[in-house]
C-alpha atoms as a PDB file:
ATOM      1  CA  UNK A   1       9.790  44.843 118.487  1.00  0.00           C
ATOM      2  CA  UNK A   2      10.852  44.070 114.823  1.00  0.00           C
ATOM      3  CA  UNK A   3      12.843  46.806 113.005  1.00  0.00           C
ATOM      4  CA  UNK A   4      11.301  48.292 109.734  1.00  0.00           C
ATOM      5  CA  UNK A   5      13.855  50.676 108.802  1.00  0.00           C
ATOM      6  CA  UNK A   6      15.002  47.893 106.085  1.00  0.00           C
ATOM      7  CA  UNK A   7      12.090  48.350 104.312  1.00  0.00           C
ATOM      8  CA  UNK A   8      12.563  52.548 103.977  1.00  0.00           C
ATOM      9  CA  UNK A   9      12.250  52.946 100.172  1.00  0.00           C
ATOM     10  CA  UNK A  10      15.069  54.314  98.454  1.00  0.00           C
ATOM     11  CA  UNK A  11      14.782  57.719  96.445  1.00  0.00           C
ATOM     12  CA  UNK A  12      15.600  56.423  92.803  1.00  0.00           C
ATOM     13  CA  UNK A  13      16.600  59.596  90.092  1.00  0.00           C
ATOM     14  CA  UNK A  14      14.003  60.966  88.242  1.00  0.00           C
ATOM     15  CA  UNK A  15      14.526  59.904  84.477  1.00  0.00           C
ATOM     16  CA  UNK A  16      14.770  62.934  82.037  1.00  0.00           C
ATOM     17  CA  UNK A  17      12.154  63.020  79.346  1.00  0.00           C
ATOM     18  CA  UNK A  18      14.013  61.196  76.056  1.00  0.00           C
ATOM     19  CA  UNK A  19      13.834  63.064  73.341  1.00  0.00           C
ATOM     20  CA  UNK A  20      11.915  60.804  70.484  1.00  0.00           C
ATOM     21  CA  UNK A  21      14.185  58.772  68.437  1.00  0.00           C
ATOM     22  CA  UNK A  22      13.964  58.127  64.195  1.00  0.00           C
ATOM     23  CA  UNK A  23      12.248  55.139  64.946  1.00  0.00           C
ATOM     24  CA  UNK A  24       9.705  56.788  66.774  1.00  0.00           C
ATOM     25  CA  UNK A  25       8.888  59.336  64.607  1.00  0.00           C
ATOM     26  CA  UNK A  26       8.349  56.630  61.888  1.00  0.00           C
ATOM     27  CA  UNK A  27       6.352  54.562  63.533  1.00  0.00           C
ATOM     28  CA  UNK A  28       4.601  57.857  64.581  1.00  0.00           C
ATOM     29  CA  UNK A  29       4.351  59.234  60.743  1.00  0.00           C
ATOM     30  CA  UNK A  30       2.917  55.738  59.826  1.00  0.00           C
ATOM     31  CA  UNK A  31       0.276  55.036  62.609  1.00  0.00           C
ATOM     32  CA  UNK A  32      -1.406  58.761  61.674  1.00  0.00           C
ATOM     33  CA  UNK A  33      -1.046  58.409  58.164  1.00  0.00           C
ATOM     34  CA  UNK A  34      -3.173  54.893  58.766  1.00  0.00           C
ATOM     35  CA  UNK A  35      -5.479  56.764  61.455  1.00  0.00           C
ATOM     36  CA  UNK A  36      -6.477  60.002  59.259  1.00  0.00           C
ATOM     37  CA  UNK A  37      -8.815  58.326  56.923  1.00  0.00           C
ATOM     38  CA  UNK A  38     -10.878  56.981  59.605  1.00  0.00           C
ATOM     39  CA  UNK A  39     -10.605  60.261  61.490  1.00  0.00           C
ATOM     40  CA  UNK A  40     -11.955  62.060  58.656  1.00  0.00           C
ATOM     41  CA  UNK A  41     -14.860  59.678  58.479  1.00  0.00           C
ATOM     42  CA  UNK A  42     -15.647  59.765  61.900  1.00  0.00           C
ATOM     43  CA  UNK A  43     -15.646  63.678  61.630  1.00  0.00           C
ATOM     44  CA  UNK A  44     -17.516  64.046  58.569  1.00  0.00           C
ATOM     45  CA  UNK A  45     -20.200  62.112  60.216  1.00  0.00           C
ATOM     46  CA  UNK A  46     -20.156  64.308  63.621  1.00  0.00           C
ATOM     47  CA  UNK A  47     -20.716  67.200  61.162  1.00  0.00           C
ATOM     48  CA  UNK A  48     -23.438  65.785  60.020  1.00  0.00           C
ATOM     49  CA  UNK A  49     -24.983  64.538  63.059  1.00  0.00           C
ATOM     50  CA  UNK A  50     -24.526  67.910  64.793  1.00  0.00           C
ATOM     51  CA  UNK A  51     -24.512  70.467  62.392  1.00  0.00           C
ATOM     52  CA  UNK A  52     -21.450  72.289  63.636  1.00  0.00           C
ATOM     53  CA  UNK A  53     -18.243  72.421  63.174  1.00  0.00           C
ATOM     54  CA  UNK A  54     -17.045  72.676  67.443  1.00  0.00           C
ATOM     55  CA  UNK A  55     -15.670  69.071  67.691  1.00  0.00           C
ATOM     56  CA  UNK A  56     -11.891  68.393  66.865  1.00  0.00           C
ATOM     57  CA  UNK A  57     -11.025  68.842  63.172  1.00  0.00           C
ATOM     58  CA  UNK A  58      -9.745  65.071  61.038  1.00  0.00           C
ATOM     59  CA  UNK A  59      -6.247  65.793  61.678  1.00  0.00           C
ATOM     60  CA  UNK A  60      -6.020  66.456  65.380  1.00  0.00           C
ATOM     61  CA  UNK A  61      -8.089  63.138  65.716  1.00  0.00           C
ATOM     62  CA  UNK A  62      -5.957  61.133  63.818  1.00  0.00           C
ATOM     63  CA  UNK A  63      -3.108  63.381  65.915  1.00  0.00           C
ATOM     64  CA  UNK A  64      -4.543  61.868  68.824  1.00  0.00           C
ATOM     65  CA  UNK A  65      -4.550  58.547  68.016  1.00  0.00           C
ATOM     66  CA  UNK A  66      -1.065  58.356  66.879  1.00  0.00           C
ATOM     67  CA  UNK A  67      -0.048  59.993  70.152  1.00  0.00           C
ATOM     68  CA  UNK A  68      -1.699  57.186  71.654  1.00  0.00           C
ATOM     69  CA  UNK A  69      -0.541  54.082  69.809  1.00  0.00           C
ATOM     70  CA  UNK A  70       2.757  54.639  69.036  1.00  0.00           C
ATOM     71  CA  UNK A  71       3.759  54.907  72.686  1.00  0.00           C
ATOM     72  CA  UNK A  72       2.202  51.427  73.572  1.00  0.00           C
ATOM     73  CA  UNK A  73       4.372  50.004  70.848  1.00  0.00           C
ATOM     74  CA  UNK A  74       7.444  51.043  72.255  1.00  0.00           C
ATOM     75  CA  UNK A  75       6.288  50.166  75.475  1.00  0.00           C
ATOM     76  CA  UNK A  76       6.460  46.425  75.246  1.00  0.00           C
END
């Protein structure tokens, strides 16, 4: 019989959530400032499409997609 108590993983620490650094919140600032004019856009046209005003307003879009890209960038 082979022994497989070498391959037990071991229990690494759990990081603590950073808190966002300058650099972050820059790149953050910049990536919704360049998202919001599309996000409006894309609203506007919703609107129009549907008639009401239930999906997510411009800046919570544009919110969104900052949320998203700016992590991926730091990522790398």
């Amino acid at each position: 019989m082979s022994d497989h108590t070498i391959d037990i993983p071991v229990a690494t620490e759990a990081r603590a959530p950073k808190k966002p650094t300058t650099e972050f919140a820059v790149y953050f600032g910049i990536i919704f400032l360049a998202t919001l004019p599309l996000a409006v856009l894309t609203w506007a046209l919703s609107v129009v499409r549907s008639g009401t005003l239930k999906q997510k307003g411009p800046v919570a879009r544009a919110w969104s997609q900052a949320r998203i890209i700016t992590p991926m960038i730091f990522a790398a």
